[in-house]
Every structure is written in structure tokens, then in C-alpha cells.
Protein backbone atom coordinates (compact mmCIF):
# COMPACT_ATOMS: atom_id res chain seq x y z
CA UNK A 1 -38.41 -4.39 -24.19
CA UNK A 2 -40.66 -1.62 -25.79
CA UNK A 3 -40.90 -2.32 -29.60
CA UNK A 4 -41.17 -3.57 -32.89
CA UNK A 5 -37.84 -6.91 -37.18
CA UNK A 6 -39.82 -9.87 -38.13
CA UNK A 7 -38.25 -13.02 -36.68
CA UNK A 8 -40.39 -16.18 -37.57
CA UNK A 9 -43.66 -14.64 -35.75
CA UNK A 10 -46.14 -11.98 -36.54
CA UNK A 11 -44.41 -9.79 -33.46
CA UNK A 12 -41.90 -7.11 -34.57
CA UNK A 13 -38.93 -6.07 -32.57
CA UNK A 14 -36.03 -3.69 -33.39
CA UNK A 15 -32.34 -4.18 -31.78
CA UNK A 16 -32.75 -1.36 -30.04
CA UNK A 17 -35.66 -2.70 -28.08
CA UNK A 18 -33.15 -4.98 -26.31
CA UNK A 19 -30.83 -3.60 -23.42
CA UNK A 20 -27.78 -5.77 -24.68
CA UNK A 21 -26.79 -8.92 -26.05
CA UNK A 22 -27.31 -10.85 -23.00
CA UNK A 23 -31.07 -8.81 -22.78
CA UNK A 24 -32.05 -10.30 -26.52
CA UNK A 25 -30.03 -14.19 -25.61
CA UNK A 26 -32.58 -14.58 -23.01
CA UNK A 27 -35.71 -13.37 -25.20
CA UNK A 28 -34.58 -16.03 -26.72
CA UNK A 29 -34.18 -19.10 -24.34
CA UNK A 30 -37.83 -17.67 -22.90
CA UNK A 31 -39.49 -17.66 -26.47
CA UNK A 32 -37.91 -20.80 -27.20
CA UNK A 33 -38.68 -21.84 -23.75
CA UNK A 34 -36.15 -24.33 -22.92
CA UNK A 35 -33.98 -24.47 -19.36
CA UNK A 36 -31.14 -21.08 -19.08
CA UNK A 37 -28.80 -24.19 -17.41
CA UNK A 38 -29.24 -26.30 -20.60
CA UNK A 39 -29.14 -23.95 -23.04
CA UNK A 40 -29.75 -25.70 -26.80
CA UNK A 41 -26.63 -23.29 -27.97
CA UNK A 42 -26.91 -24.05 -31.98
CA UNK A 43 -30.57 -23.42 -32.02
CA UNK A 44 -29.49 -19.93 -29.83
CA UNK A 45 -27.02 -19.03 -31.75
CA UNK A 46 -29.18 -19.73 -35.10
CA UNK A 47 -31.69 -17.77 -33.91
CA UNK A 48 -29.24 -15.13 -32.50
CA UNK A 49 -27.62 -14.31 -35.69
CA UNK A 50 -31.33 -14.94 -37.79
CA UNK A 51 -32.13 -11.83 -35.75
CA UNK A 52 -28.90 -10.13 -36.51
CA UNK A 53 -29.03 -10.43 -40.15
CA UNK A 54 -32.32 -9.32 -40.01
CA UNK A 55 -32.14 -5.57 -39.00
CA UNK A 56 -32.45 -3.06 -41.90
CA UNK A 57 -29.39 -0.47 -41.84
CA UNK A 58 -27.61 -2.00 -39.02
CA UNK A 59 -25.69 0.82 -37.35
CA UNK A 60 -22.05 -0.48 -35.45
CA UNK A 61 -22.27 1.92 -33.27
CA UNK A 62 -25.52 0.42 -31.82
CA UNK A 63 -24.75 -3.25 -32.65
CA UNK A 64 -21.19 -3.52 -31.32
CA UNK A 65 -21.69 -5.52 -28.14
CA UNK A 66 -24.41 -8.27 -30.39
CA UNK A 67 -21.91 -8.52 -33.01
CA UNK A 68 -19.13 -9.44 -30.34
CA UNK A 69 -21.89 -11.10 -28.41
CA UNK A 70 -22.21 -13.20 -32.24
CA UNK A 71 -18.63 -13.92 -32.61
CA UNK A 72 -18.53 -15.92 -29.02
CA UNK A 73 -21.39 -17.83 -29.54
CA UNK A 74 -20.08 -18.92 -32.97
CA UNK A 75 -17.36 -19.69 -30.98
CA UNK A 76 -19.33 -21.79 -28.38
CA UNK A 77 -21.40 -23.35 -31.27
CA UNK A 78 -18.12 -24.72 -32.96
CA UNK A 79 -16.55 -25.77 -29.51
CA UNK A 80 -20.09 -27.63 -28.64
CA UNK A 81 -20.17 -29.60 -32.10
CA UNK A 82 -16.47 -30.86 -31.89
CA UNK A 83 -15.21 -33.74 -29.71
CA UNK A 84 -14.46 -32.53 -25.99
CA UNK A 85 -11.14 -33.19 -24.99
CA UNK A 86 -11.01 -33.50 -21.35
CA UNK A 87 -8.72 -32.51 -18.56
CA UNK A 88 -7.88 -34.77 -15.46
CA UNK A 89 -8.61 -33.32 -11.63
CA UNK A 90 -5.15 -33.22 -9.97
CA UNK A 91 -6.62 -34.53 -6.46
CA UNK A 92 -8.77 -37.43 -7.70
CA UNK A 93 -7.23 -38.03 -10.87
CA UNK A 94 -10.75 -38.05 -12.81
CA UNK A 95 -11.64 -37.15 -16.25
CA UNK A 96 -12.90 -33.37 -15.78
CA UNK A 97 -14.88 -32.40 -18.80
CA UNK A 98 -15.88 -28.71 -19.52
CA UNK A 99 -19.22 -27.14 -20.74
CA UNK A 100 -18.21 -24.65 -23.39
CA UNK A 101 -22.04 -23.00 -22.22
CA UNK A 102 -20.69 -22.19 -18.55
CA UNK A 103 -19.32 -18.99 -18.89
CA UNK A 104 -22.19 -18.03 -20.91
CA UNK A 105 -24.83 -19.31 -18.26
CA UNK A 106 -23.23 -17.81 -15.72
CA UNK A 107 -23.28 -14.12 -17.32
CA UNK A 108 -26.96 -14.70 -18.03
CA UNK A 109 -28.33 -15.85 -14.32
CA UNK A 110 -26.23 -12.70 -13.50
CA UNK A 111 -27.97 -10.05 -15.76
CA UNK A 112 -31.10 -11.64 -15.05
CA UNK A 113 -30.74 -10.71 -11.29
CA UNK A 114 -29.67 -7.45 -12.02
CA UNK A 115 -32.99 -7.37 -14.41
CA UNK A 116 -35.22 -8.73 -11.58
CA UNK A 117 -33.95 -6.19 -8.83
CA UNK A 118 -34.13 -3.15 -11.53
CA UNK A 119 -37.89 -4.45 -12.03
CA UNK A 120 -38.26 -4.12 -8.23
CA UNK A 121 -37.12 -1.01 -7.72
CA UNK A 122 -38.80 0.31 -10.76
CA UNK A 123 -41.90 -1.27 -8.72
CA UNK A 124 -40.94 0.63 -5.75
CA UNK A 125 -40.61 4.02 -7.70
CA UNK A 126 -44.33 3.57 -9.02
CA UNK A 127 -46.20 2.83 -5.61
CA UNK A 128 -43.91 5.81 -4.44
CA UNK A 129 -45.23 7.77 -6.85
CA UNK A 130 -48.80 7.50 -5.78
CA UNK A 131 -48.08 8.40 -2.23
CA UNK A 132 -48.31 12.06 -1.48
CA UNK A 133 -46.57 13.44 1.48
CA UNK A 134 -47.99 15.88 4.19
CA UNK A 135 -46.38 18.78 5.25
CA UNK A 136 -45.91 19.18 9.35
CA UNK A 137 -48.49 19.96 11.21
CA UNK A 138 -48.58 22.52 14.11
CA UNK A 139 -49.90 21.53 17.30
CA UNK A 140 -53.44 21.89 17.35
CA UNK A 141 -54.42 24.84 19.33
CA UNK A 142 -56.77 22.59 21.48
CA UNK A 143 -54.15 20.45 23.37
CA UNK A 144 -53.06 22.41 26.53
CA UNK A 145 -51.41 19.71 28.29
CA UNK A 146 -47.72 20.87 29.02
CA UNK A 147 -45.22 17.65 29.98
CA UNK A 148 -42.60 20.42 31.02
CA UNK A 149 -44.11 23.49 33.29
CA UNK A 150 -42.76 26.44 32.63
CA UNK A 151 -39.59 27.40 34.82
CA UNK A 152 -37.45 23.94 34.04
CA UNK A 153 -35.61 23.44 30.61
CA UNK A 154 -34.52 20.33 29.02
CA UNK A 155 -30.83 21.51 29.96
CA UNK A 156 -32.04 21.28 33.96
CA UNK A 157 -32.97 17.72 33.76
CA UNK A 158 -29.92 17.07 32.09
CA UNK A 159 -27.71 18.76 34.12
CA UNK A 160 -29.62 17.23 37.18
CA UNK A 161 -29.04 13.33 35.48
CA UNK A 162 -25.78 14.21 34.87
CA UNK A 163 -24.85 15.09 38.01
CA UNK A 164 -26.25 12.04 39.58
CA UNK A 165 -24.41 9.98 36.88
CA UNK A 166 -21.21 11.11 38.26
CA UNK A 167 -21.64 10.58 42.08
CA UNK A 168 -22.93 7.09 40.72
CA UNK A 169 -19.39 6.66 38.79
CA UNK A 170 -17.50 7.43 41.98
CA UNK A 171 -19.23 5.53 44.20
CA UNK A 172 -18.93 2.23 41.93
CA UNK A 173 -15.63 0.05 42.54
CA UNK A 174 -12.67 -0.32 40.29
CA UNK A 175 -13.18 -3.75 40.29
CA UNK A 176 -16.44 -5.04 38.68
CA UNK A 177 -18.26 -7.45 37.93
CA UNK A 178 -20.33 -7.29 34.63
CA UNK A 179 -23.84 -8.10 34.32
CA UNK A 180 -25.95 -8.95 31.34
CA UNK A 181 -28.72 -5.88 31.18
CA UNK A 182 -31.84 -7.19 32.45
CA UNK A 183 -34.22 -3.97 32.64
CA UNK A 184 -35.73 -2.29 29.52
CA UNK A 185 -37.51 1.10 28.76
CA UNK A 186 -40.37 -0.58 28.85
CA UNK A 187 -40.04 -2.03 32.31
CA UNK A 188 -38.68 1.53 33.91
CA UNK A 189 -41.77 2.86 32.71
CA UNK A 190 -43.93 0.46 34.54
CA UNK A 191 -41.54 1.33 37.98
CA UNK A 192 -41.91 4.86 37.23
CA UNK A 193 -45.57 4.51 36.93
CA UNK A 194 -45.67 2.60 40.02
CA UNK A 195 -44.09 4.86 41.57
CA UNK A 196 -46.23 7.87 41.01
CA UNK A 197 -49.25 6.23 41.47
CA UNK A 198 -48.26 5.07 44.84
CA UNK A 199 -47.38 8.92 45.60
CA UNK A 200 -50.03 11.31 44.30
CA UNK A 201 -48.50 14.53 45.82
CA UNK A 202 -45.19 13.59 43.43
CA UNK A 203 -42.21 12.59 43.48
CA UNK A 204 -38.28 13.58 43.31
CA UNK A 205 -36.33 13.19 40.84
CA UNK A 206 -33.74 11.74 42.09
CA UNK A 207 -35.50 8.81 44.15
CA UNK A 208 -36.26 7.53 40.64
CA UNK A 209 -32.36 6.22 40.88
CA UNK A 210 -31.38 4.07 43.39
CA UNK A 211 -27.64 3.66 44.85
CA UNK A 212 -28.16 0.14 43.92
CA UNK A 213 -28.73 0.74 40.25
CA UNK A 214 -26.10 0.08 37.52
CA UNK A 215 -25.03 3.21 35.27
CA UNK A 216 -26.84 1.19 32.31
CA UNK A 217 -29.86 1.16 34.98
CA UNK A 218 -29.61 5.14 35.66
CA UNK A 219 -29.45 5.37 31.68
CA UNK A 220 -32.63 3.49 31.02
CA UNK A 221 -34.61 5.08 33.80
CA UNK A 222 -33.96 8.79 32.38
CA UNK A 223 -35.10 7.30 29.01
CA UNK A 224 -38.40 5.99 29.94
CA UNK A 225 -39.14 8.81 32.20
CA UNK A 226 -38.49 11.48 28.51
CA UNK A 227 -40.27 8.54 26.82
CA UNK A 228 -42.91 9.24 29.07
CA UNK A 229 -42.85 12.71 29.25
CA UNK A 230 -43.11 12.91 25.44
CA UNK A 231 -46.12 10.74 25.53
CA UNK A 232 -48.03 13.26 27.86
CA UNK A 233 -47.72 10.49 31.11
CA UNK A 234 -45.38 12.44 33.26
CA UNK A 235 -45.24 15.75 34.24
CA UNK A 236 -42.26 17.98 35.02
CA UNK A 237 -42.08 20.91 37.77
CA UNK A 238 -39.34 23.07 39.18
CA UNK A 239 -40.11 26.19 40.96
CA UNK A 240 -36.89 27.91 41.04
CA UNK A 241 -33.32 27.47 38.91
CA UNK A 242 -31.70 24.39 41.18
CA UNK A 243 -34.74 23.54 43.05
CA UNK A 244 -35.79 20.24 43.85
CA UNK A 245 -37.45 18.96 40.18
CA UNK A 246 -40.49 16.98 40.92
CA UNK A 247 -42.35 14.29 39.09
CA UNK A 248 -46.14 13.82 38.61
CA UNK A 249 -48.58 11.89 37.04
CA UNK A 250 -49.94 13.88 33.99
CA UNK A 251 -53.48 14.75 33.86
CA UNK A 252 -54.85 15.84 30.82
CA UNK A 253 -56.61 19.38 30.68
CA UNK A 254 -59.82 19.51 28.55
């Protein structure tokens, strides 16, 4: 609400401050402040249609919804204040009787969740609007360090994994047992380390895989060793096209 029709207090609101009928009902159970589940409907609907009548040159085409809005509640009011007649549970045979309000609470806990998650995302838009993107960066001139030496493409390791996937398909029985996946990225990267610190001159490729591994196994080795290779911790070599692609430890170059 945004405005300013005198209703009983020195603050002055219009009808079109208010979002709907159900928006305006529950300025009105909060200014009257009494529970949304026990709603006191004949005050409510007093108050509702005080408001109503209040409005100088009330247009239909803005009031439509309040002025059906008015009509149930009138309804409500007059079904509250007679005797309730009620209706018998088929299972347990007890007396069942019926708050006229339901229907009406219900619609209101509804809009007000709608209201509280339009108020959070409205909150979301403003701290996104004091956040200020940067624009990529290039890499800075000063960092040398090259994970993949000239001479070998991200194709060649590829092709090179792919081809020791496939001997590793053939060579695994028809009949299988299946294991739950014990090893993790972050575990290859420890064995890869391991193994490259144990061999300074380098290592193969391939004797990162062993014939024992699973194809998951083969899948998360290759991952940590790019994960590493990203992260300037491995380095990549090939001399020729199809020669032997070895791996070293990376050393930074100042």
C-alpha cells in the first residue's frame, strides 16, 4: 500500500492503494489486530463496507472485485448471525458443524503467502540492484605457466582416454557384479599426486589407469587429473602426434 479516504483515523487511504479485496480484508484484521483464523466477521465486514461507502466517485471499473468481495461477506455476516444447522459425518455419525469464515480464511492465508514471497523477491531485486557485475578478465600477461605444452590438444588426451576406455570395456566380463563407487575426484587427485611425486622424471599416461580399475574408476581418474591440470598442478607433454603423453608435476615459472 502507497497512499492516502478517512476511515476512523487521521491516516488516509484511497481504494486504489489496495491490490484487491483480499489486500484491503487483511489491512483490516492487522489494524484491528485480531487472529486471520478467528476472524470477528461483522466487525470486518462493518468496517469493509465503512470503507466502501467512503470513496468519493467510486469508479466500477476499479471497484468490481470489493463490491463482489462486499456482497460475500454480507453473505458470511448473515450466515454467521443465524442458527447453524449442522450436517452429520457419514463414518462416525457426529454432528459436523461448518464455519461460514473457512473459505474466506483460507483465500486470505493464501494471498498472504503469495504477498510474503512477492516481498522476497522484491527484496532480492533490490540487493541485486546494488551489485555491479565485472566484465571478463584476460589472463594477466604475468602468468606463464602453461598446464598443456604446446604440441598436445585437448582432442589427444581425449582420444588417448578414449581409447583406453574401450580396451577396458572389452576386457570386463558380461557378467558383473556391481559395486557401490567408493573413490572420488578428490581422492584420484591425492593418487595422482602420489604418484608424481614418487616419479620426478614423469609419468605415462596411461599407468594412471590400472587393469584393475572399474570404468567409473577410469572416469574419475581423467577428471581429477583435468581438475588438476586446470588448477596449474599437472603438467601435460607430448612430443610428437601419437607419442607417448607424459605427466608431470607443475612448477610454476616466475
Amino acid at each position: 500500500m502507497h497512499g492516502d479516504v478517512i476511515m476512523n483515523s487521521e491516516l488516509q487511504i484511497k481504494l486504489s492503494d489496495f491490490e484487491g479485496p483480499l489486500d484491503l480484508l487483511l489491512h483490516l484484521i492487522k489494524k484491528a489486530e485480531v487472529d486471520i483464523y478467528d476472524i470477528p466477521i461483522v466487525q470486518i465486514t462493518e468496517q469493509y463496507m465503512e470503507f466502501l461507502h467512503s470513496q468519493p466517485n467510486l469508479s466500477l471499473d476499479i471497484a468490481g472485485e470489493f463490491l463482489v468481495m462486499a456482497a460475500s461477506l454480507m453473505q458470511i455476516k448473515s450466515r454467521y448471525l443465524l442458527p447453524q444447522q449442522p450436517t452429520f459425518d457419514i463414518e462416525t455419525g457426529d454432528e459436523v458443524y461448518q464455519d461460514p469464515r473457512q473459505d474466506l480464511v483460507n483465500q486470505l492465508l493464501e494471498y498472504k503467502q503469495y504477498q510474503q514471497a512477492a516481498n522476497q523477491l522484491h527484496e532480492y531485486e533490490q540487493a541485486r540492484q546494488q551489485q555491479f557485475s565485472r566484465t571478463p578478465m584476460a589472463v594477466p600477461h604475468e602468468i606463464k605457466l602453461k598446464p598443456i605444452q604446446p604440441g598436445i590438444e585437448l582432442a589427444d588426451l581425449q582420444a588417448a582416454f578414449t581409447k583406453m576406455l574401450k580396451r577396458k570395456q572389452l576386457s570386463v566380463p558380461i557378467a558383473a557384479t556391481i559395486k557401490k563407487e567408493s573413490y572420488t575426484i578428490t581422492q584420484k587427485t591425492f593418487f595422482i599426486t602420489q604418484q608424481l611425486a614418487a616419479n620426478p622424471q614423469g609419468i605415462e599416461f596411461k599407468t594412471l589407469f590400472n587393469d584393475d580399475f572399474e570404468v567409473t574408476e577410469y572416469v574419475t581418474t581423467f577428471l581429477a587429473m583435468l581438475e588438476m591440470t586446470k588448477h596449474h598442478k599437472l603438467l601435460i607433454k607430448q612430443t610428437a602426434h601419437n607419442a607417448t603423453i607424459m605427466l608431470y608435476q607443475a612448477v610454476k615459472i616466475n
